[in-house]
C-alpha atoms as a PDB file:
ATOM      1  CA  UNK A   1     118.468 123.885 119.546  1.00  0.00           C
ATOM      2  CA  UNK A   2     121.313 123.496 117.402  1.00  0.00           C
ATOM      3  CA  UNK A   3     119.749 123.973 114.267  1.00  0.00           C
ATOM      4  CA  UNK A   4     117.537 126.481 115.448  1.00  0.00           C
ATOM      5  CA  UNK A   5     120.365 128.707 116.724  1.00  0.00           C
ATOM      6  CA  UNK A   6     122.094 128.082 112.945  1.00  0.00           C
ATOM      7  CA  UNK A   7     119.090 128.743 110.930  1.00  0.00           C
ATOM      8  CA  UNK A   8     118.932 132.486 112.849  1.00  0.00           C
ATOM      9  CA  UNK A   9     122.589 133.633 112.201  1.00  0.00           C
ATOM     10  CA  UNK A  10     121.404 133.325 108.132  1.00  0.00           C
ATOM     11  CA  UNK A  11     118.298 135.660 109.272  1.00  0.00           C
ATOM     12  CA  UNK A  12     120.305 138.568 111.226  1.00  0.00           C
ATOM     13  CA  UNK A  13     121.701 139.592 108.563  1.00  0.00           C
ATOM     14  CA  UNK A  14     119.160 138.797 105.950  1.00  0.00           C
ATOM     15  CA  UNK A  15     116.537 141.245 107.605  1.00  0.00           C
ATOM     16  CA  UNK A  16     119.777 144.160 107.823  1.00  0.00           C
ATOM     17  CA  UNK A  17     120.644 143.604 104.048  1.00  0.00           C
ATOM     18  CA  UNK A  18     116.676 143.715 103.944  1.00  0.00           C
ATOM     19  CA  UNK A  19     116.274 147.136 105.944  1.00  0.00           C
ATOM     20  CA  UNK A  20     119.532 148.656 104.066  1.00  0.00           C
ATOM     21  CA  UNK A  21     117.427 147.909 100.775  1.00  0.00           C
ATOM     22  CA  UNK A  22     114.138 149.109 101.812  1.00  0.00           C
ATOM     23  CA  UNK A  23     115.694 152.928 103.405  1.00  0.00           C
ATOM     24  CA  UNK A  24     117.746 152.736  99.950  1.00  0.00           C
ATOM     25  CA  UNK A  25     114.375 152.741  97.603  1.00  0.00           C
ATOM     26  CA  UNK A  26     112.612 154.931  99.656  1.00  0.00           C
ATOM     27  CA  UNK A  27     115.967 157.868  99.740  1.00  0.00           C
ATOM     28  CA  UNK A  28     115.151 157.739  96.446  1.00  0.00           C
ATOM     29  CA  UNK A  29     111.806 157.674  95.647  1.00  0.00           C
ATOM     30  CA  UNK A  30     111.293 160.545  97.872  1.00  0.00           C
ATOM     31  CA  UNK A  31     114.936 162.504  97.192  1.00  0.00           C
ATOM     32  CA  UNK A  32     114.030 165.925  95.924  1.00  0.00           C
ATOM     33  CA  UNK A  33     115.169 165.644  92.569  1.00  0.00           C
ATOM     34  CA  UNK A  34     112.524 162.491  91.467  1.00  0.00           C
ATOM     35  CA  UNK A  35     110.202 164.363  93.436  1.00  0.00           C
ATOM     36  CA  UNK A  36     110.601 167.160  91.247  1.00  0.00           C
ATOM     37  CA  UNK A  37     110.519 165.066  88.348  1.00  0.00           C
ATOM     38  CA  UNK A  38     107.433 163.661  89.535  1.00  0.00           C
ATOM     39  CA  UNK A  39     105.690 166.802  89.793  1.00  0.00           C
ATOM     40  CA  UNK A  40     106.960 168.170  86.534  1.00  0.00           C
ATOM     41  CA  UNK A  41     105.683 165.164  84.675  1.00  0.00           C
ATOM     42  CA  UNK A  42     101.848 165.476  85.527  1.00  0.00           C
ATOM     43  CA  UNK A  43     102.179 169.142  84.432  1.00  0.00           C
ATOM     44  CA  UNK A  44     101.195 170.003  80.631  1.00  0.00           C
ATOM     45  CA  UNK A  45     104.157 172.068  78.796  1.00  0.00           C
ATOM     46  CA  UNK A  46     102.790 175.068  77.392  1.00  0.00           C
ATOM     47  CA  UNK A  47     103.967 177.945  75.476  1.00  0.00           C
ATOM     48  CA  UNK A  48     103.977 181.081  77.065  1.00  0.00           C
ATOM     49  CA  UNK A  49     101.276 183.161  74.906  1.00  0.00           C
ATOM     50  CA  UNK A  50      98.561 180.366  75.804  1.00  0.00           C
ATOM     51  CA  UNK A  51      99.284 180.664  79.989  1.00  0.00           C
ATOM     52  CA  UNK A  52      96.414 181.789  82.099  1.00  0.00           C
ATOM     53  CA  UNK A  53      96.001 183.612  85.286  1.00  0.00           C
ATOM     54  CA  UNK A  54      96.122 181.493  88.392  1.00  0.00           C
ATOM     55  CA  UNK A  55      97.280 178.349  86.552  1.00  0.00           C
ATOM     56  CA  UNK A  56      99.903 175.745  88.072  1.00  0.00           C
ATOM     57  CA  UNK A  57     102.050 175.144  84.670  1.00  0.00           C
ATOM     58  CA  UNK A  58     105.541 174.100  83.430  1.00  0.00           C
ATOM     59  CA  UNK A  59     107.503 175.880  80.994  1.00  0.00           C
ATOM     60  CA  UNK A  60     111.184 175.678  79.818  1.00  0.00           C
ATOM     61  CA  UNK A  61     113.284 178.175  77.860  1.00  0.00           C
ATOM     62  CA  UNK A  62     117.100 179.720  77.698  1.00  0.00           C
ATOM     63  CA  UNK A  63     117.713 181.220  81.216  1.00  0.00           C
ATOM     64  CA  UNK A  64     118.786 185.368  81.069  1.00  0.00           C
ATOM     65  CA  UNK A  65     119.431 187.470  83.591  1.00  0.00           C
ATOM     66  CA  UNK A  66     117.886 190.336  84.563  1.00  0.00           C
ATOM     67  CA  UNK A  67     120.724 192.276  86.340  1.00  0.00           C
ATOM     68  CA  UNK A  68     124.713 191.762  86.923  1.00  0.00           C
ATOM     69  CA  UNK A  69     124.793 188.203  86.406  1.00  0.00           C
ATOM     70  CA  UNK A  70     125.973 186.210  89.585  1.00  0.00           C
ATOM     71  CA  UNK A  71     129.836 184.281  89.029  1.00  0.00           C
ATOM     72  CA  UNK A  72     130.332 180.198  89.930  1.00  0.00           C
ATOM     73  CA  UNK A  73     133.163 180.960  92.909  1.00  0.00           C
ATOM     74  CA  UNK A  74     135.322 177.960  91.320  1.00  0.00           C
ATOM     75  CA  UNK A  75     134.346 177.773  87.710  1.00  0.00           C
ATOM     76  CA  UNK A  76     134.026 181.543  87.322  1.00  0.00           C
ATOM     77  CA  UNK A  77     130.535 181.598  84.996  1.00  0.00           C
ATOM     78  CA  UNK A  78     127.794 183.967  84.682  1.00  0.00           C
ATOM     79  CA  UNK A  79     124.907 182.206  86.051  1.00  0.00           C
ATOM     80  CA  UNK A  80     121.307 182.893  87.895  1.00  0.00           C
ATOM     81  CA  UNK A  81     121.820 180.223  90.343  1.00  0.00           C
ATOM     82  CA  UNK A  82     124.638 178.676  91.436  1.00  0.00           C
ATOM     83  CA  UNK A  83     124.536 175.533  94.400  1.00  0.00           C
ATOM     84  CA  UNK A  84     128.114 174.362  95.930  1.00  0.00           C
ATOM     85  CA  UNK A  85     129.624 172.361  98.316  1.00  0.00           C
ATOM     86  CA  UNK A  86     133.013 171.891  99.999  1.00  0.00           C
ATOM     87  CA  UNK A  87     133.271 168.838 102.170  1.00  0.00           C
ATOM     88  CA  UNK A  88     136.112 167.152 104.154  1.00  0.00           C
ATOM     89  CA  UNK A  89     136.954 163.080 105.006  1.00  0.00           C
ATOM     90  CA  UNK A  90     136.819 162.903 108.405  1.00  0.00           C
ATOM     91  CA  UNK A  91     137.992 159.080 109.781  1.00  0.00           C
ATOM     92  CA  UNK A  92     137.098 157.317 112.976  1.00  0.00           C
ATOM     93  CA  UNK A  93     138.535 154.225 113.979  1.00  0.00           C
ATOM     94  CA  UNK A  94     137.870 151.716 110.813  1.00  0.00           C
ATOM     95  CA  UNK A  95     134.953 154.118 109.475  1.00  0.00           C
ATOM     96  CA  UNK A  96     135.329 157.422 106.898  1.00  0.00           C
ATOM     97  CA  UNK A  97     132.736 160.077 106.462  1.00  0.00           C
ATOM     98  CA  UNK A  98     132.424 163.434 104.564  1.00  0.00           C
ATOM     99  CA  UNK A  99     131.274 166.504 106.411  1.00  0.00           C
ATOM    100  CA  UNK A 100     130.294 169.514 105.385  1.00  0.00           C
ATOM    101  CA  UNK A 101     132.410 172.397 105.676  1.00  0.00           C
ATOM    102  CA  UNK A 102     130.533 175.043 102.940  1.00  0.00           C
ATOM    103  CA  UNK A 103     127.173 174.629 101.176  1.00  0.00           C
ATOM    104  CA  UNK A 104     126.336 177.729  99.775  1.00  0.00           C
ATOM    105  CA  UNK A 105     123.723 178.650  97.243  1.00  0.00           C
ATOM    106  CA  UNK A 106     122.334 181.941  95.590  1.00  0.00           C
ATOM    107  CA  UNK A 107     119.934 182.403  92.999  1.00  0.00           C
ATOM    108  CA  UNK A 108     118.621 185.683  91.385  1.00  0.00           C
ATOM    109  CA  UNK A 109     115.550 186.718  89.458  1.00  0.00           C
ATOM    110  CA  UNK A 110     115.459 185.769  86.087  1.00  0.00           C
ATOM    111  CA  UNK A 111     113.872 186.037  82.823  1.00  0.00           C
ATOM    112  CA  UNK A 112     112.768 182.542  80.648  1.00  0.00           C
ATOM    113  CA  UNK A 113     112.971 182.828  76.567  1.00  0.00           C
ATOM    114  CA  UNK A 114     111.869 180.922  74.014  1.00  0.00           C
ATOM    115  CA  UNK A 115     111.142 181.942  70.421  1.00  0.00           C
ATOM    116  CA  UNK A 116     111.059 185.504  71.152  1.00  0.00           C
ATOM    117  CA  UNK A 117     108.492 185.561  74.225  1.00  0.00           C
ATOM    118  CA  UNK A 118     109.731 186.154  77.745  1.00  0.00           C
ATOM    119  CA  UNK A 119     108.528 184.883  81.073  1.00  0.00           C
ATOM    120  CA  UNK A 120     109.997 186.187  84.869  1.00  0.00           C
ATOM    121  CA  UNK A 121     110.912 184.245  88.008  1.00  0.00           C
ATOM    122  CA  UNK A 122     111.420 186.412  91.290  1.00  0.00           C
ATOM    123  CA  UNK A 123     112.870 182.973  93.247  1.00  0.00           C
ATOM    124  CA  UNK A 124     112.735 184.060  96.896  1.00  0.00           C
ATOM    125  CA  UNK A 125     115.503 182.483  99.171  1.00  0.00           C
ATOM    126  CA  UNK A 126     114.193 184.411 102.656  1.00  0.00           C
ATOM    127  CA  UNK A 127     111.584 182.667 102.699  1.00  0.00           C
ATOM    128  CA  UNK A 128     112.423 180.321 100.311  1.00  0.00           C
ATOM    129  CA  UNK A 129     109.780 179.690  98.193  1.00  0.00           C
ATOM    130  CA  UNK A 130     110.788 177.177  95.291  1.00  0.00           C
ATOM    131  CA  UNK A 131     112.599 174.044  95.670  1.00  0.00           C
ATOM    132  CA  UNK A 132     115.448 172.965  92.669  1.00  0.00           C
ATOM    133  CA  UNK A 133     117.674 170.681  91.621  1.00  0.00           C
ATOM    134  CA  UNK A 134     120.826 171.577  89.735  1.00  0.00           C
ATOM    135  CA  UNK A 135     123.045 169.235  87.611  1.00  0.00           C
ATOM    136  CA  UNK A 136     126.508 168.828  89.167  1.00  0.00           C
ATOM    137  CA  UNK A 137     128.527 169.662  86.262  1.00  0.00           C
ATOM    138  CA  UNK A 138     131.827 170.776  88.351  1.00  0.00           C
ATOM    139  CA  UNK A 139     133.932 168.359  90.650  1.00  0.00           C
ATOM    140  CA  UNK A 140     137.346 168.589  92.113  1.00  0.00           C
ATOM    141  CA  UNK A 141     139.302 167.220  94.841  1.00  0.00           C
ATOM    142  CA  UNK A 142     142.489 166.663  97.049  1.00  0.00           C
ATOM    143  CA  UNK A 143     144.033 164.396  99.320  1.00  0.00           C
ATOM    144  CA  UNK A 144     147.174 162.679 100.982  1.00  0.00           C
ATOM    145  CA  UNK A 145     148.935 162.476  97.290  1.00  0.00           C
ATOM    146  CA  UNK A 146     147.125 165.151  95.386  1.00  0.00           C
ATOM    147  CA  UNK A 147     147.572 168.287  95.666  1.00  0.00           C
ATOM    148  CA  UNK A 148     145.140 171.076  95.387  1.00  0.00           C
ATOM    149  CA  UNK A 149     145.282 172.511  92.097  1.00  0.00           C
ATOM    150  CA  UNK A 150     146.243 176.932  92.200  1.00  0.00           C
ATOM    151  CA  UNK A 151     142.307 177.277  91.182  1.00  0.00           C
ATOM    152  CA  UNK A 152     140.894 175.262  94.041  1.00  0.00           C
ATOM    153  CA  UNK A 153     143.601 176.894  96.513  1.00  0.00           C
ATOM    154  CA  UNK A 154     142.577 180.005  95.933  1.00  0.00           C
ATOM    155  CA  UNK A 155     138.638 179.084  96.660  1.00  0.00           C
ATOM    156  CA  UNK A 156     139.432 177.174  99.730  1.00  0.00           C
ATOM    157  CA  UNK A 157     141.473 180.545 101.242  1.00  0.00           C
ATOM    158  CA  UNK A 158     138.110 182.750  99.915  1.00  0.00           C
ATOM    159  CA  UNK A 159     136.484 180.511 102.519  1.00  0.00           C
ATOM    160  CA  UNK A 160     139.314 180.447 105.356  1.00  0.00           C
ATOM    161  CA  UNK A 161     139.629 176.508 105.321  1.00  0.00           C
ATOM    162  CA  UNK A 162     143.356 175.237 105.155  1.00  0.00           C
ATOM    163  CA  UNK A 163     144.228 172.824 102.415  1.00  0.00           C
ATOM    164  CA  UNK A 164     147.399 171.149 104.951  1.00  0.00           C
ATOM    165  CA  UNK A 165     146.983 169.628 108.236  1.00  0.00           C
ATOM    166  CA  UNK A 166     149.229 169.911 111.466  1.00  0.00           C
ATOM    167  CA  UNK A 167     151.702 167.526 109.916  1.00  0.00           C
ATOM    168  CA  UNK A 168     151.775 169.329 106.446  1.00  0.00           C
ATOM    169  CA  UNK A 169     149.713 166.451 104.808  1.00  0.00           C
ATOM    170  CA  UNK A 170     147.039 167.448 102.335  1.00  0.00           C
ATOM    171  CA  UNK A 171     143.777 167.371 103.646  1.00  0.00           C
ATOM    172  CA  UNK A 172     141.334 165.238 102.139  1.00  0.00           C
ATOM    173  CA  UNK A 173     138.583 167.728 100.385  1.00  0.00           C
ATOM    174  CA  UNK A 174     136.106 167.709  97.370  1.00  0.00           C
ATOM    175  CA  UNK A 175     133.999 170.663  95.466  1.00  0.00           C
ATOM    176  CA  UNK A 176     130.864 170.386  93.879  1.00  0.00           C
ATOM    177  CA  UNK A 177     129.200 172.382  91.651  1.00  0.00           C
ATOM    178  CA  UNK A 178     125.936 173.383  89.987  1.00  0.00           C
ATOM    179  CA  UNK A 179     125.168 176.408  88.215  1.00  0.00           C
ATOM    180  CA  UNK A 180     121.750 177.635  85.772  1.00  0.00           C
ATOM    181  CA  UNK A 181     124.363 179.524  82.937  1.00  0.00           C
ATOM    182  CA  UNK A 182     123.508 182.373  81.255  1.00  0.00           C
ATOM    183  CA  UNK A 183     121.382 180.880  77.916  1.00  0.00           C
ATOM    184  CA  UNK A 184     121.510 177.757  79.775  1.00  0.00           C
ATOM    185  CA  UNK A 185     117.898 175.728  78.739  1.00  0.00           C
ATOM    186  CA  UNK A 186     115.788 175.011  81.705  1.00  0.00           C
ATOM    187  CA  UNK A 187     112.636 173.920  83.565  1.00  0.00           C
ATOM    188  CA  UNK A 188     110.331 175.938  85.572  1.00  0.00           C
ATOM    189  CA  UNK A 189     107.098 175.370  87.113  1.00  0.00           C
ATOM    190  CA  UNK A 190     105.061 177.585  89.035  1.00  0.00           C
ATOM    191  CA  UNK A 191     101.236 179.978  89.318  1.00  0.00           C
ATOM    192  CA  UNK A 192     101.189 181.538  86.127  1.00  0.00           C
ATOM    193  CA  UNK A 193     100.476 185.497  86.561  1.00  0.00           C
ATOM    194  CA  UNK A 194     100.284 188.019  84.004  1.00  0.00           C
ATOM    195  CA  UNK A 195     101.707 191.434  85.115  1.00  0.00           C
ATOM    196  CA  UNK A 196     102.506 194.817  83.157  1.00  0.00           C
ATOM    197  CA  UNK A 197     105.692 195.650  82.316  1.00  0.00           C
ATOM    198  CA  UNK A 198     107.156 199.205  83.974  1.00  0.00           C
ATOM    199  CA  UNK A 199     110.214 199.073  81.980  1.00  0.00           C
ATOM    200  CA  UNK A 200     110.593 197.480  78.131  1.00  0.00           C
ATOM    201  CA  UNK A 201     112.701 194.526  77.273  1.00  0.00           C
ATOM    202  CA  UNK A 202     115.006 195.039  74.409  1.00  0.00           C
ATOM    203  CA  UNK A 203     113.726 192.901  71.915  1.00  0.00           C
ATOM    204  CA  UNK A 204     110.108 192.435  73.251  1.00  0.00           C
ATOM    205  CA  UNK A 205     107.024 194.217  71.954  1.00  0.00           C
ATOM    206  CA  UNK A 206     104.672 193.763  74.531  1.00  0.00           C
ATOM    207  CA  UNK A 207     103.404 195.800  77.478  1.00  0.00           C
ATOM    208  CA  UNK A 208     102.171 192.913  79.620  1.00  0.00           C
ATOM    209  CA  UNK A 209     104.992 189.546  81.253  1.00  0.00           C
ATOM    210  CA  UNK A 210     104.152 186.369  82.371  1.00  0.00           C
ATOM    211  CA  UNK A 211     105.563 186.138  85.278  1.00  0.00           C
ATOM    212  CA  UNK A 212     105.448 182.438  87.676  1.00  0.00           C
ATOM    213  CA  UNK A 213     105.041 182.625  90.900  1.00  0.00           C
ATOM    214  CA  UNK A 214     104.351 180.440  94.213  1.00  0.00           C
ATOM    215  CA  UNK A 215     101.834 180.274  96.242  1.00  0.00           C
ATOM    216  CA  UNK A 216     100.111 178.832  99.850  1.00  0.00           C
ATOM    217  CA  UNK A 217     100.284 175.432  98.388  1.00  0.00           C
ATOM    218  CA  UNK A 218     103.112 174.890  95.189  1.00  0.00           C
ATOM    219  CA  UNK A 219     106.387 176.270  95.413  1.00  0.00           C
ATOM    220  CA  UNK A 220     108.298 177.222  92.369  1.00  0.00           C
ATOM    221  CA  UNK A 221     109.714 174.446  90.799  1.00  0.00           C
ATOM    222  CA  UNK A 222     113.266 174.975  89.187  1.00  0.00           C
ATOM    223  CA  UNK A 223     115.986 172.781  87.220  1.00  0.00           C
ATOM    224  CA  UNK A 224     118.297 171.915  84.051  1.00  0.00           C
ATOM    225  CA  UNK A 225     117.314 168.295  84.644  1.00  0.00           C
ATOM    226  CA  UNK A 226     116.774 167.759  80.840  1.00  0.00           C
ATOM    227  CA  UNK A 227     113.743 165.607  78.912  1.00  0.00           C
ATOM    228  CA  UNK A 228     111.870 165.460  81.585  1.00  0.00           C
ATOM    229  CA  UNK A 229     108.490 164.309  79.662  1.00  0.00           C
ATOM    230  CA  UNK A 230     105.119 165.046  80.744  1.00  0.00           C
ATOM    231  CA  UNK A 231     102.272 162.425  81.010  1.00  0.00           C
ATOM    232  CA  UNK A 232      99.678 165.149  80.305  1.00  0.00           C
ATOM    233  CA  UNK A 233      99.141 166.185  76.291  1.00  0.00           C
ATOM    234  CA  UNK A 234      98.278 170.098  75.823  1.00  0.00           C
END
């Protein structure tokens, strides 16, 4: 009984390191950003000229706005789309976490170049109807011995959250950020619809857009993940 009893303390924590590994792979595989890049990689790139009505297709090209430009609240760019989020360490006993305190995102409609032709994206985000993933390209942070820097002061008192705590002590906070920039070269996938134009385009000739859209089934697909390489040849 002995041995028995031994031989199971090895297998407790054998089948937990097991089930930590298994829910690991699987956040993964199914995370939205590979399942984005799985999508995107059994779709043919094409150019825009050769895009027909109706069709599910990928195309990249420099993002460019179509209005005012939105602006990054910490990094201050002109952007399309723009993700953050401000999150605080919150302990418990012997255990940290980070919670959420701001996760914000806009997006506008936006126009796709490449070599002189233009596509349009009219991303929706009531309903939504496209799913993204955006490049974290801005981090900061503070804590018990670093201060908040005047820049990410001022964005913490935009959103009314107090860098200090009761005892004057630095809270412990972090900023993320992802933004499509103006020119910036992306990836988007989506029903390929060709639509007049009411109004011209400065330095386009042509009366009629492409325009992608959703639909019942697909969702616009959007992202700056770059070389993401397709398995189909066009």
């Amino acid at each position: 009984m002995f041995l028995l009893s031994n031989d199971n303390s090895y297998l407790v924590p054998i089948i937990f390191i097991s089930i930590a590994a298994i829910i690991g792979v699987l956040s993964y595989f199914f995370s939205t950003k590979q399942k984005i890049i799985r999508t995107l990689s059994k779709l043919p790139i094409k150019q825009i000229g050769s895009l027909r009505n109706n069709e599910l297709t990928r195309f990249s090209g420099k993002a460019l706005h179509v209005k005012e430009p939105l602006i990054a609240p910490f990094s201050k760019r002109k952007c399309v789309f723009y993700v953050m989020k401000i999150e605080q360490k919150k302990s418990n006993g012997k255990s940290s976490s980070w919670r959420t305190i701001v996760n914000e995102e806009k997006i506008q409609e936006f126009f796709l170049e490449k070599n002189g032709d233009f596509a349009i994206v009219r991303p929706s985000q009531n309903p939504k109807n496209y799913v993204s993933h955006l490049v974290i390209d801005k981090k900061v942070n503070s804590g018990s011995f670093n201060d908040p820097s005047p820049k990410f002061k001022e964005l913490l008192n935009h959103y009314n959250i107090e860098s200090e705590g009761f005892f004057g002590f630095n809270k412990s906070l972090r900023y993320s950020e992802g933004i499509i920039e103006i020119g910036e070269q992306i990836t988007v996938a989506g029903v390929a619809k060709w639509k007049r134009l009411k109004e011209p385009i400065e330095g386009y000739s042509y009366s009629k857009i492409a325009e992608l859209e959703s639909s019942d089934k697909q969702k616009l697909i959007i992202t700056d993940l770059p070389n993401i390489k397709s398995k189909k040849r066009f």
